[in-house]
N, C-alpha and C. Protein backbone atom coordinates (compact mmCIF):
# COMPACT_ATOMS: atom_id res chain seq x y z
N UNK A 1 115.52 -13.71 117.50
CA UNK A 1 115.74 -12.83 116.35
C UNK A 1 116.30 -13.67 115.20
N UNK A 2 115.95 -13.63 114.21
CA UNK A 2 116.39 -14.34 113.00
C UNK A 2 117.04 -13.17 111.83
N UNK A 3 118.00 -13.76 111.27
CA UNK A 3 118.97 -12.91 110.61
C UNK A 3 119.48 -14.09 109.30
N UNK A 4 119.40 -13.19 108.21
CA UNK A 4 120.00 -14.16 107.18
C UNK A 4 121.50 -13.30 106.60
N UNK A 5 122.29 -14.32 106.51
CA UNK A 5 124.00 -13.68 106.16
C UNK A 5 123.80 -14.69 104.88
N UNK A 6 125.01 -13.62 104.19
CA UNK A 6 125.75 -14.55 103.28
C UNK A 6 127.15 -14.94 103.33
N UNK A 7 127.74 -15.91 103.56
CA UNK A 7 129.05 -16.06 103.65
C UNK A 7 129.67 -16.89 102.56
N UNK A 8 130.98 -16.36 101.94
CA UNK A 8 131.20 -17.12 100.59
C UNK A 8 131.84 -18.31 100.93
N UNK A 9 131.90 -19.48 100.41
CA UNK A 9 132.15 -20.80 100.68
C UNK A 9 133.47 -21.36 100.83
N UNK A 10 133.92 -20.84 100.26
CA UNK A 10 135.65 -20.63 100.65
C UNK A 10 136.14 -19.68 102.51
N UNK A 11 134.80 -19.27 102.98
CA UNK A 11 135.25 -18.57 104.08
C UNK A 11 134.39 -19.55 105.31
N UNK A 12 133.55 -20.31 104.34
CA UNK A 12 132.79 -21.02 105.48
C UNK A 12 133.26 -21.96 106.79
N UNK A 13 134.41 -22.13 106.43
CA UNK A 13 135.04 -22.87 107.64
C UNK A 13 135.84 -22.03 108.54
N UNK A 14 136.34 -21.01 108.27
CA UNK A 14 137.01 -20.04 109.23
C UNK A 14 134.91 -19.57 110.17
N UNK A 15 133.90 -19.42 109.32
CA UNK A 15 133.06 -18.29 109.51
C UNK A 15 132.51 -19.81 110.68
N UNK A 16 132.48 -20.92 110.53
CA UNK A 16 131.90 -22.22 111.49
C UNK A 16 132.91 -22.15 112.79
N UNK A 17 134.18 -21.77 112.80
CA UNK A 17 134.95 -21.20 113.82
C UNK A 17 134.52 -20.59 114.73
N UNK A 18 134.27 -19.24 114.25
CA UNK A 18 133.82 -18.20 114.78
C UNK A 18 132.43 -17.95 115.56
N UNK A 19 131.59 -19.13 115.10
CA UNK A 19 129.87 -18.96 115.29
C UNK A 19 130.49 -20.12 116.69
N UNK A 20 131.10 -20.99 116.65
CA UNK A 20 131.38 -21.71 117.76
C UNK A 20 132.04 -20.85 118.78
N UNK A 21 133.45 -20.63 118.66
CA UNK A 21 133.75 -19.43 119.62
C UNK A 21 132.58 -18.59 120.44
N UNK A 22 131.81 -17.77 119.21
CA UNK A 22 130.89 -17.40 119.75
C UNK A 22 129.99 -17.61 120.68
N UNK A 23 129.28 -19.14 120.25
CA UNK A 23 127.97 -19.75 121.18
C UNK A 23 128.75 -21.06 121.53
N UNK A 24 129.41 -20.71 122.80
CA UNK A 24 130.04 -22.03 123.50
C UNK A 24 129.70 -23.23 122.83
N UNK A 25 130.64 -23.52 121.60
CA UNK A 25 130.90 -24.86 121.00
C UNK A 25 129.96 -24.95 119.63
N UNK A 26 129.77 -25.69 118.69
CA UNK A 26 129.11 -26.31 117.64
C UNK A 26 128.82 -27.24 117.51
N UNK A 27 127.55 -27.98 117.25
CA UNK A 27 127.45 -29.19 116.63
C UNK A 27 126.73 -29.12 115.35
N UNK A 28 127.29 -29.21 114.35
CA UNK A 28 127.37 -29.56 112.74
C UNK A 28 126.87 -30.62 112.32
N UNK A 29 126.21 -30.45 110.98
CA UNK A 29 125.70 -31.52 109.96
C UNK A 29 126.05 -30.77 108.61
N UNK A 30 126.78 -31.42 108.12
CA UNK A 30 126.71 -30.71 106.50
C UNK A 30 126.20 -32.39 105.62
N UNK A 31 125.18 -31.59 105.06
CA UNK A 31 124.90 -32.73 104.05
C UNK A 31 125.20 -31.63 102.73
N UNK A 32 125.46 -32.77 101.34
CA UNK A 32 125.12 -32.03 100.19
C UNK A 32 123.37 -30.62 99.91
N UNK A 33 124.59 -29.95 99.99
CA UNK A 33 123.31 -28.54 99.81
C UNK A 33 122.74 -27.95 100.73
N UNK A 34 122.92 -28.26 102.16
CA UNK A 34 122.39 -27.98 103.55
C UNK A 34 123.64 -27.94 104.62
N UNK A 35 123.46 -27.02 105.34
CA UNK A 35 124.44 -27.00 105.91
C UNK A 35 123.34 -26.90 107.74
N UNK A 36 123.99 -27.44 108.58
CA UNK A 36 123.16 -27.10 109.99
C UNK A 36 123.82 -27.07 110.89
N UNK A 37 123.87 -25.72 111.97
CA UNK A 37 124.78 -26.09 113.13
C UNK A 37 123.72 -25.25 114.35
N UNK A 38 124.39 -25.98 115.25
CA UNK A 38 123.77 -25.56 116.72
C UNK A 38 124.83 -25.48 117.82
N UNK A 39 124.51 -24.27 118.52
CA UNK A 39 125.64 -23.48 119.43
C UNK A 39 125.21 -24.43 120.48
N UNK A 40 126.12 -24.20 121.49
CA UNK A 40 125.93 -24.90 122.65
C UNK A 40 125.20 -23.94 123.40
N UNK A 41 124.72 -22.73 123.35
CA UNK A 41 123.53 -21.82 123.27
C UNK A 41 122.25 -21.70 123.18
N UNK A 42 122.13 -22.94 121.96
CA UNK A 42 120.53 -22.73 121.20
C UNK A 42 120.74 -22.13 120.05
N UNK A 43 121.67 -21.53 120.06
CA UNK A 43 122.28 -20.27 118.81
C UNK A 43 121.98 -21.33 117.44
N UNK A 44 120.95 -21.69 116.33
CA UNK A 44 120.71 -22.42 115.61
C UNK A 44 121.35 -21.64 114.27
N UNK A 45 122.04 -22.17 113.18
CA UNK A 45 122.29 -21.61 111.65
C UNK A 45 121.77 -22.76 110.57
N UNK A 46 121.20 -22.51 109.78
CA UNK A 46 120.80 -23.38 108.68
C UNK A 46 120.96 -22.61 107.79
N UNK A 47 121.66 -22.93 106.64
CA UNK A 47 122.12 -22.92 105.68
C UNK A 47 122.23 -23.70 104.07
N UNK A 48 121.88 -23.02 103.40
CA UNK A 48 121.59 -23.49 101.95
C UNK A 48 123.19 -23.54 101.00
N UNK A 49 123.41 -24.36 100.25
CA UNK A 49 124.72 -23.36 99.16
C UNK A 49 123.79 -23.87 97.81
N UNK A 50 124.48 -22.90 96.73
CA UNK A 50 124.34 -23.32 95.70
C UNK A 50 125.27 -24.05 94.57
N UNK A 51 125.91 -24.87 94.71
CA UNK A 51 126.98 -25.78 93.98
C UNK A 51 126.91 -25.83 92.45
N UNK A 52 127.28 -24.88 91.60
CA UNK A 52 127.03 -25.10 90.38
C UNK A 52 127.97 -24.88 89.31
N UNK A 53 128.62 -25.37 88.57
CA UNK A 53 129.48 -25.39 87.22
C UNK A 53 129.24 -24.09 86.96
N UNK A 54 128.15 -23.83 86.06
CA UNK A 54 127.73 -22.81 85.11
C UNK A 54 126.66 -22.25 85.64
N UNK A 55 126.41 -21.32 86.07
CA UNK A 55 125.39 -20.29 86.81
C UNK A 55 125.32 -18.96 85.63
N UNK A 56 123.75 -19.04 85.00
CA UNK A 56 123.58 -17.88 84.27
C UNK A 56 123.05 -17.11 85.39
N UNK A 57 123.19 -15.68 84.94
CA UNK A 57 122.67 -14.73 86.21
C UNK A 57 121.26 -13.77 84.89
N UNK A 58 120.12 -13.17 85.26
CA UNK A 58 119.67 -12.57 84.60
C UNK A 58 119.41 -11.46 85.72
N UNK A 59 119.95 -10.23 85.80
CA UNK A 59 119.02 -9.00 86.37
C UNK A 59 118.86 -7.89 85.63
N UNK A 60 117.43 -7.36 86.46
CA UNK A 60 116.83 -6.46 85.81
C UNK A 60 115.94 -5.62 86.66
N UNK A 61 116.24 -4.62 86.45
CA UNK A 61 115.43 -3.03 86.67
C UNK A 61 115.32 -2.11 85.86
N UNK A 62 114.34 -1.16 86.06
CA UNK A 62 114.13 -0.45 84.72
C UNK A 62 115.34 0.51 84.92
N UNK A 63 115.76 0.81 85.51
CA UNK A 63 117.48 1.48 84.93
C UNK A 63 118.23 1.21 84.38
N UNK A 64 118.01 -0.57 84.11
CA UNK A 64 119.59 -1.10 83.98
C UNK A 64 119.24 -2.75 83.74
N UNK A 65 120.04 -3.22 83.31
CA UNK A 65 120.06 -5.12 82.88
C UNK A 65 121.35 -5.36 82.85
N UNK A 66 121.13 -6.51 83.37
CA UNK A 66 122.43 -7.50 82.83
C UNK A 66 122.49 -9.05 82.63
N UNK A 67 122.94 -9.45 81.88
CA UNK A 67 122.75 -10.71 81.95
C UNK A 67 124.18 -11.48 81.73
N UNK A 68 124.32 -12.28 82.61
CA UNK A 68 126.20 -13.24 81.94
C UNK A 68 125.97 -15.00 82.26
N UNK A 69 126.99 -15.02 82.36
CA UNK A 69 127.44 -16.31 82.79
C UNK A 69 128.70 -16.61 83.33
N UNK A 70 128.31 -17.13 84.58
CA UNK A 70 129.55 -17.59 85.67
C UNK A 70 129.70 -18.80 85.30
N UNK A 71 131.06 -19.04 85.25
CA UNK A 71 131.77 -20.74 84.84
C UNK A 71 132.58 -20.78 86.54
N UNK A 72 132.09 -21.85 87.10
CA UNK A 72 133.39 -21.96 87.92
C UNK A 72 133.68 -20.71 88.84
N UNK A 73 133.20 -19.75 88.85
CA UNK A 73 133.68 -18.81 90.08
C UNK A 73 134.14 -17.41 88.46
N UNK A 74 134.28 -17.13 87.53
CA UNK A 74 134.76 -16.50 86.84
C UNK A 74 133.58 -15.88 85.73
N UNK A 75 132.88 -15.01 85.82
CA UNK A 75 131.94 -14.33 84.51
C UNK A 75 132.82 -14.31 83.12
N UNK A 76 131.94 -15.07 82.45
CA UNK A 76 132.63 -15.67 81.19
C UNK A 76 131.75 -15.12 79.87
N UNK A 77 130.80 -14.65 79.88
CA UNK A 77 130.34 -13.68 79.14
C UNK A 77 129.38 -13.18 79.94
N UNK A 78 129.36 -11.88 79.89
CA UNK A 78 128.04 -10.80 80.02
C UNK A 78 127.76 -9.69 79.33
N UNK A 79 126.58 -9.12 79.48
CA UNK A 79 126.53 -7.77 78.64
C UNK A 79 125.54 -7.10 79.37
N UNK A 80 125.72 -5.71 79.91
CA UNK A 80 124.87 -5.38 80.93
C UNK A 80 124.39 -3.63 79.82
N UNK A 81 123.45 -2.39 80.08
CA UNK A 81 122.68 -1.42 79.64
C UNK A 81 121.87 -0.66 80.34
N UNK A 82 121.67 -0.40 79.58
CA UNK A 82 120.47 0.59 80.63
C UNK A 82 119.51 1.47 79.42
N UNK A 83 118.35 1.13 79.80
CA UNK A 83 117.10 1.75 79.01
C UNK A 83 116.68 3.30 80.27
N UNK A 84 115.84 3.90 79.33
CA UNK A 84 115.28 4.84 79.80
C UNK A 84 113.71 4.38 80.14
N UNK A 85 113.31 4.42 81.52
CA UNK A 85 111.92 4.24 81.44
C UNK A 85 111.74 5.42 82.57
N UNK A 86 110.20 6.31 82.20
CA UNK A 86 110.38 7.33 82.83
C UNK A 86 109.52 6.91 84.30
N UNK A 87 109.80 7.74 85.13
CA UNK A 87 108.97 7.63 86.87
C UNK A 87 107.75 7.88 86.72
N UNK A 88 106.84 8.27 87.81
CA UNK A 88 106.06 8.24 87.83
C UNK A 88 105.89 9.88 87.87
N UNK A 89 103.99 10.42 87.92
CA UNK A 89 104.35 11.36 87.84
C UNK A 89 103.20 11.81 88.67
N UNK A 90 102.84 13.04 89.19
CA UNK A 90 101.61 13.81 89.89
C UNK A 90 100.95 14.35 89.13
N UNK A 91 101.24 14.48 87.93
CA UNK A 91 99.72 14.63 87.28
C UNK A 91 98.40 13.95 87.05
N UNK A 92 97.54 14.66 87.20
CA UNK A 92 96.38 13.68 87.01
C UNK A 92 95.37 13.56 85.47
N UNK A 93 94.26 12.98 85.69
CA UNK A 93 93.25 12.86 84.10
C UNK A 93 94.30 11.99 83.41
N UNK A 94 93.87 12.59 82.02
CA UNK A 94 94.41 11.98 80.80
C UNK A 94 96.05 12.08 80.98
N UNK A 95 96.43 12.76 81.47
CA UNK A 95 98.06 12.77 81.80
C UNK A 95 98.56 11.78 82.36
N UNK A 96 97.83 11.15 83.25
CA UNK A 96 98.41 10.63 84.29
C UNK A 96 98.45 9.10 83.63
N UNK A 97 96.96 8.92 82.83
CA UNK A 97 97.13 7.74 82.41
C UNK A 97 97.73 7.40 81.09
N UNK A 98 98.20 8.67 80.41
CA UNK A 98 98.90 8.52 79.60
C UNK A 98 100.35 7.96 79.44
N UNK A 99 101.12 8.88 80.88
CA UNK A 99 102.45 8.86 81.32
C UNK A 99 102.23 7.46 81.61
N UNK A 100 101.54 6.87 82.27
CA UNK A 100 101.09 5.31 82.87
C UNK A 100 101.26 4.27 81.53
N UNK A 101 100.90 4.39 80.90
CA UNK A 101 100.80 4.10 79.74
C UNK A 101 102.45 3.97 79.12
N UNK A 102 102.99 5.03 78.70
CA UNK A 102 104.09 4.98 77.89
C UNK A 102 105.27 4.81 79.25
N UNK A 103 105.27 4.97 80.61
CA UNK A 103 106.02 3.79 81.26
C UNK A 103 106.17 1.82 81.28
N UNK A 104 105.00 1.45 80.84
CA UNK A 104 104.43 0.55 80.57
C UNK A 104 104.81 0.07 79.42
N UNK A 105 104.93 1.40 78.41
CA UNK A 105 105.62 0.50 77.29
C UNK A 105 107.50 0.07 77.43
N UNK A 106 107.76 1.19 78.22
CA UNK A 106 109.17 1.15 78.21
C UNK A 106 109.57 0.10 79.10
N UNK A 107 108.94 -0.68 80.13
CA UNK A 107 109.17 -1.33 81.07
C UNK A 107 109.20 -2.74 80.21
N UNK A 108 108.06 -2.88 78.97
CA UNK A 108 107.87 -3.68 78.23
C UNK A 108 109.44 -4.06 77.05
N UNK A 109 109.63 -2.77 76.59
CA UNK A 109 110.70 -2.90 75.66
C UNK A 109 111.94 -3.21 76.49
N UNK A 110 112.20 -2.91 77.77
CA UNK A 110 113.53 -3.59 78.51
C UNK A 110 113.14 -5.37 79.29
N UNK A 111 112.12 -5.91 79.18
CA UNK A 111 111.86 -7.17 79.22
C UNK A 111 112.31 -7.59 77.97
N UNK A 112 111.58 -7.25 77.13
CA UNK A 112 112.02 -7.92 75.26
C UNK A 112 113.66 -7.43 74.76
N UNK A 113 114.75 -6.98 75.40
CA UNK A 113 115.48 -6.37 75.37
C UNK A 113 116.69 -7.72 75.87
N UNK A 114 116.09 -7.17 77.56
CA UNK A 114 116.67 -8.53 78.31
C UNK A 114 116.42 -10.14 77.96
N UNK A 115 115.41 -10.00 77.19
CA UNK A 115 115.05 -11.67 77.00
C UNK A 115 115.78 -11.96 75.67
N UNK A 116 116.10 -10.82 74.38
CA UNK A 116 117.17 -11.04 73.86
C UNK A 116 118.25 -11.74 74.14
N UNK A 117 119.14 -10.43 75.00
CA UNK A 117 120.22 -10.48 75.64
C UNK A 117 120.44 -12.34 76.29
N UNK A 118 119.37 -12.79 76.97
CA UNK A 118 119.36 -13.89 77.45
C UNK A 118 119.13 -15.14 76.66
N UNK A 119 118.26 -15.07 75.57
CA UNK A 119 118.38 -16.23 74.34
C UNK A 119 119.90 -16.07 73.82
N UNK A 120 120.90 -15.11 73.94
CA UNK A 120 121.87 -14.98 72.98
C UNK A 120 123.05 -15.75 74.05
N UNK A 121 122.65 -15.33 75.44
CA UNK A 121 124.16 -15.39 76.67
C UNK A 121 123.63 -17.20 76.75
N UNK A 122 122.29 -17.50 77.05
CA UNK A 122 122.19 -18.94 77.42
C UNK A 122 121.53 -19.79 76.91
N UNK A 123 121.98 -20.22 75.91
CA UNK A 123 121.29 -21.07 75.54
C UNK A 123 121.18 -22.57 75.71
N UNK A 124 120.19 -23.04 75.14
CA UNK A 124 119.85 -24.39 76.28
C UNK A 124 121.58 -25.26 76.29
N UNK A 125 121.46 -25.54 77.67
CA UNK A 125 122.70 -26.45 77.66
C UNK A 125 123.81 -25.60 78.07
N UNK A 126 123.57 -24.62 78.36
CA UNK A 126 124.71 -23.78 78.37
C UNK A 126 125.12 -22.93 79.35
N UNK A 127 124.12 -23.70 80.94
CA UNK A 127 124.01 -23.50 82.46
C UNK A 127 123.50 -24.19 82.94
N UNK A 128 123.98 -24.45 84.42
CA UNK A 128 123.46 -25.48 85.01
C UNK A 128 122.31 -24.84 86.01
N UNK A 129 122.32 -23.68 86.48
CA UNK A 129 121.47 -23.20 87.70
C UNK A 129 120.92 -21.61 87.26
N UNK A 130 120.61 -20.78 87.74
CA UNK A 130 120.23 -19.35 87.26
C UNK A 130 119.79 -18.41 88.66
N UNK A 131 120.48 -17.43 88.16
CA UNK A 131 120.23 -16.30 89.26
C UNK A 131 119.31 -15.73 88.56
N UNK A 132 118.00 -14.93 89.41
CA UNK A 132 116.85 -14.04 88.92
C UNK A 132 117.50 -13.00 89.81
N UNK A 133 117.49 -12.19 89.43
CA UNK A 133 117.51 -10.29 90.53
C UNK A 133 117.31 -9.22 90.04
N UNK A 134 116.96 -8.16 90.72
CA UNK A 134 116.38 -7.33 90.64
C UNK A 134 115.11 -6.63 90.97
N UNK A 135 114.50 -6.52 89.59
CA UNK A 135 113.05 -6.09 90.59
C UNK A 135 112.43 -7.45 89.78
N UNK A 136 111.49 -8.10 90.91
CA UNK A 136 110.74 -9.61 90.84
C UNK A 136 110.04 -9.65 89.05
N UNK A 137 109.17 -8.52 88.86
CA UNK A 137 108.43 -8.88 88.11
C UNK A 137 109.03 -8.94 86.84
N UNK A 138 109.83 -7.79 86.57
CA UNK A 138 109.81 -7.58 85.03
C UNK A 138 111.49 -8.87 85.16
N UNK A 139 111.46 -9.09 85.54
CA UNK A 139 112.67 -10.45 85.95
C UNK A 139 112.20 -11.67 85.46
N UNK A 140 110.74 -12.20 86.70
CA UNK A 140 109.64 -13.17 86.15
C UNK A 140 109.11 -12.96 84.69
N UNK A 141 108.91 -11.79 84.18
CA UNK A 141 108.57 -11.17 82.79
C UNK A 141 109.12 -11.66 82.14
N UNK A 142 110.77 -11.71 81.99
CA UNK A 142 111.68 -12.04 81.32
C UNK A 142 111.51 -13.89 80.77
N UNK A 143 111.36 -14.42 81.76
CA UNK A 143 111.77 -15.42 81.94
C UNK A 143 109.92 -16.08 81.00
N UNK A 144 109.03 -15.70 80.48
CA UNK A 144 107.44 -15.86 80.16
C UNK A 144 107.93 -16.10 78.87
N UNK A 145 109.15 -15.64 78.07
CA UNK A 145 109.42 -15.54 76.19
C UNK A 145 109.70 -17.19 76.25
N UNK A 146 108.94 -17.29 75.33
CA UNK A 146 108.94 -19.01 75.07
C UNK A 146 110.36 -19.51 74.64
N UNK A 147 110.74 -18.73 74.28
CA UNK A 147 112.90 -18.68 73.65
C UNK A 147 113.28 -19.53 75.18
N UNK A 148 113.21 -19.33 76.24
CA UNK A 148 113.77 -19.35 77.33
C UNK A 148 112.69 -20.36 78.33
N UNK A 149 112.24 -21.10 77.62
CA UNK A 149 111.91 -22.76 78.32
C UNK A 149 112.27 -22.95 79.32
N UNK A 150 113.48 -23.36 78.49
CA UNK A 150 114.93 -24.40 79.41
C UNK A 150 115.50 -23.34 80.30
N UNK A 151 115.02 -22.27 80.83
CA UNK A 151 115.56 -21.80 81.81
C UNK A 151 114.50 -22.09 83.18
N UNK A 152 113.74 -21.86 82.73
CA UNK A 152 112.22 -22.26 83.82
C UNK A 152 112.80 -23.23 85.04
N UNK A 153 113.27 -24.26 84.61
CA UNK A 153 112.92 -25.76 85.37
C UNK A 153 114.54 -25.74 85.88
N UNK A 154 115.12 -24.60 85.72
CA UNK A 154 116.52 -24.99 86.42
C UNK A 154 116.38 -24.67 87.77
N UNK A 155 117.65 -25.05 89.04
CA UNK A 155 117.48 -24.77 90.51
C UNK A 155 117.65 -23.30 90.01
N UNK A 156 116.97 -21.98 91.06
CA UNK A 156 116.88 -20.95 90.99
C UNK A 156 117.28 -20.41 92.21
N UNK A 157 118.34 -19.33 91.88
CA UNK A 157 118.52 -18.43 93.68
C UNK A 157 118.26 -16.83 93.11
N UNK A 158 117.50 -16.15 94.15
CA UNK A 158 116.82 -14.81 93.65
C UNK A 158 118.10 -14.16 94.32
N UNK A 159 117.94 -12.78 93.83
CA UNK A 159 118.71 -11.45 94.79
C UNK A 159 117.91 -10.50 94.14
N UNK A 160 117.08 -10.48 95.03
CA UNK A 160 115.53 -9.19 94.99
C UNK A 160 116.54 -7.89 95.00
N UNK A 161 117.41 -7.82 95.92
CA UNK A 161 117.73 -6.38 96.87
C UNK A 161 119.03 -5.81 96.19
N UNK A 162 119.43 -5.43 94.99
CA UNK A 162 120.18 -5.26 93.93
C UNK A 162 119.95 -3.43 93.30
N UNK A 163 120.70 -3.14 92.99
CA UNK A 163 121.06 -1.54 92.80
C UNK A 163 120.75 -1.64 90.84
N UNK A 164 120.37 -0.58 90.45
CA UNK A 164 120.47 -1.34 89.13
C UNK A 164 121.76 -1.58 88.64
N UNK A 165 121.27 -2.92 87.53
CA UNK A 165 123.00 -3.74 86.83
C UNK A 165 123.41 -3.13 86.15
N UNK A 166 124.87 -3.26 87.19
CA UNK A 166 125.98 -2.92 86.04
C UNK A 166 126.76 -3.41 86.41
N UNK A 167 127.94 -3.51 85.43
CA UNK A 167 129.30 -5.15 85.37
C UNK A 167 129.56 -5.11 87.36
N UNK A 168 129.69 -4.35 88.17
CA UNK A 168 130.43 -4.50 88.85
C UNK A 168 129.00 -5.38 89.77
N UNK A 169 127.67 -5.01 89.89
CA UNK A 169 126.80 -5.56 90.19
C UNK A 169 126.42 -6.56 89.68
N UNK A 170 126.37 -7.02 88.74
CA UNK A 170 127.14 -8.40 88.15
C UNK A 170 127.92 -9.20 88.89
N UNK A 171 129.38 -8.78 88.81
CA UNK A 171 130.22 -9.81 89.65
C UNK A 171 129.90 -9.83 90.79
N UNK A 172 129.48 -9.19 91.74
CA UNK A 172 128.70 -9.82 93.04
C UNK A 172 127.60 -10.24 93.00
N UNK A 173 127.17 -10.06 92.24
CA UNK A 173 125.59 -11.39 92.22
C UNK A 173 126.40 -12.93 91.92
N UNK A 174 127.09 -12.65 91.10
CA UNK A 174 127.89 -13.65 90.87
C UNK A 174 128.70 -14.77 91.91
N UNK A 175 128.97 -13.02 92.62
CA UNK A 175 129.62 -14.03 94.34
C UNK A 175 128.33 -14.30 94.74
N UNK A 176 128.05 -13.41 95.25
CA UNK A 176 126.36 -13.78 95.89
C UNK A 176 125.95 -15.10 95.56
N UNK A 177 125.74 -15.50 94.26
CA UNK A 177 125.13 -16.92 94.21
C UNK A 177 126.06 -18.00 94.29
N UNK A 178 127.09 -18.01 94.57
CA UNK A 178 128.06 -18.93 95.16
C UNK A 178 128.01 -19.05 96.96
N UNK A 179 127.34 -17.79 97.08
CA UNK A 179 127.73 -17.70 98.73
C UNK A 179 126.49 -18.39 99.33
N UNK A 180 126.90 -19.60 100.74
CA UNK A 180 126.51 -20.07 101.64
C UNK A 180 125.38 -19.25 102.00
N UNK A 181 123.94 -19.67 102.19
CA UNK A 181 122.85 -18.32 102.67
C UNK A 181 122.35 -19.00 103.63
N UNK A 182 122.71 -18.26 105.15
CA UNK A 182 122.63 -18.82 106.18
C UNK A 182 121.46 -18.23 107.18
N UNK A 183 120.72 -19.27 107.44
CA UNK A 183 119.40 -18.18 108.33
C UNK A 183 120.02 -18.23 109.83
N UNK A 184 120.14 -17.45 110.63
CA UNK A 184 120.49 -17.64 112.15
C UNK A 184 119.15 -17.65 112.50
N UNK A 185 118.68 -18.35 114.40
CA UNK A 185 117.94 -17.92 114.90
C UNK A 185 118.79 -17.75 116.14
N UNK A 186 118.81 -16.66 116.63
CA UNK A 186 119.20 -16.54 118.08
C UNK A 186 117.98 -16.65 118.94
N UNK A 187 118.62 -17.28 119.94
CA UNK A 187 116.90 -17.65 121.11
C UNK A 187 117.54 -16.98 122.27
């Protein structure tokens, strides 16, 4: 069975304790950015971190955006909203593709919204790594405005599985992309 945790990096050595306790003993490798241990079990963990100064975060769903910047463990500017884009609907014909239509635009105006928000929070030089989350596309969307280059080619950690943003969903993406992301395989 394979299982992915997140554990924050400050807990990672109590949490390497515990996985030993667990599976009679550990044997460890931490290199920069990888982490690997094996139970005296088979019990295998591999593990990623993300080590970064300045981590911009961008998420987005059509409920809601946010975008900041983590310095060091601390959100040092953000600004998070929420647009109206309407659901879907059961009508059919010209209705249906109409409503289709003017969701489409609104999904559009909170990409150009957020990609604002994000030329203003990061500009080049002004992060070292970047969180994407939310929902994938209009996220990837974001990131297509030629303003936002220099965000492309930075290391990237996603968080697909996000509620829509707001400040408090924010600061845990925030932990989130600090935290150790560890795949188990139990055999």
């Amino acid at each position: 069975m394979t299982r992915i945790i997140e554990v924050d990096a400050h807990r990672l050595e109590k949490w390497v304790d515990g996985f030993a306790a667990r599976h009679d003993g550990v044997t460890s490798a931490v290199e920069p950015g990888r982490v690997l241990l094996v139970g005296g079990d088979g019990t295998r963990a591999v593990g990623e971190t993300f080590e970064h100064e300045r981590i911009g975060l961008v998420l987005v769903r059509r409920g809601g955006h946010a975008v900041g910047v983590d310095e060091g463990g601390e959100l040092t500017s953000h600004k998070c909203g929420t647009r109206y884009v309407q659901s879907r609907t059961k009508a059919g014909g010209w209705s249906q593709q109409r409503y289709s239509r003017r969701r489409g635009n609104q999904a559009d105006s909170v990409v150009t919204t957020v990609a604002e928000l994000a030329c203003k929070h990061l500009p080049p030089g002004r992060v070292d790594a970047l969180v994407l989350g939310g929902d994938r596309k209009l996220a990837e969307q974001v990131l297509t405005d030629p303003r936002l280059a220099h965000l492309r080619d930075l290391e990237r950690r996603t968080l697909w599985n996000l509620p829509d943003p707001r400040l408090s969903v924010l600061k845990d993406a925030a932990r989130r992309a600090r935290a150790v992301r560890l795949t188990l395989d139990d055999e």
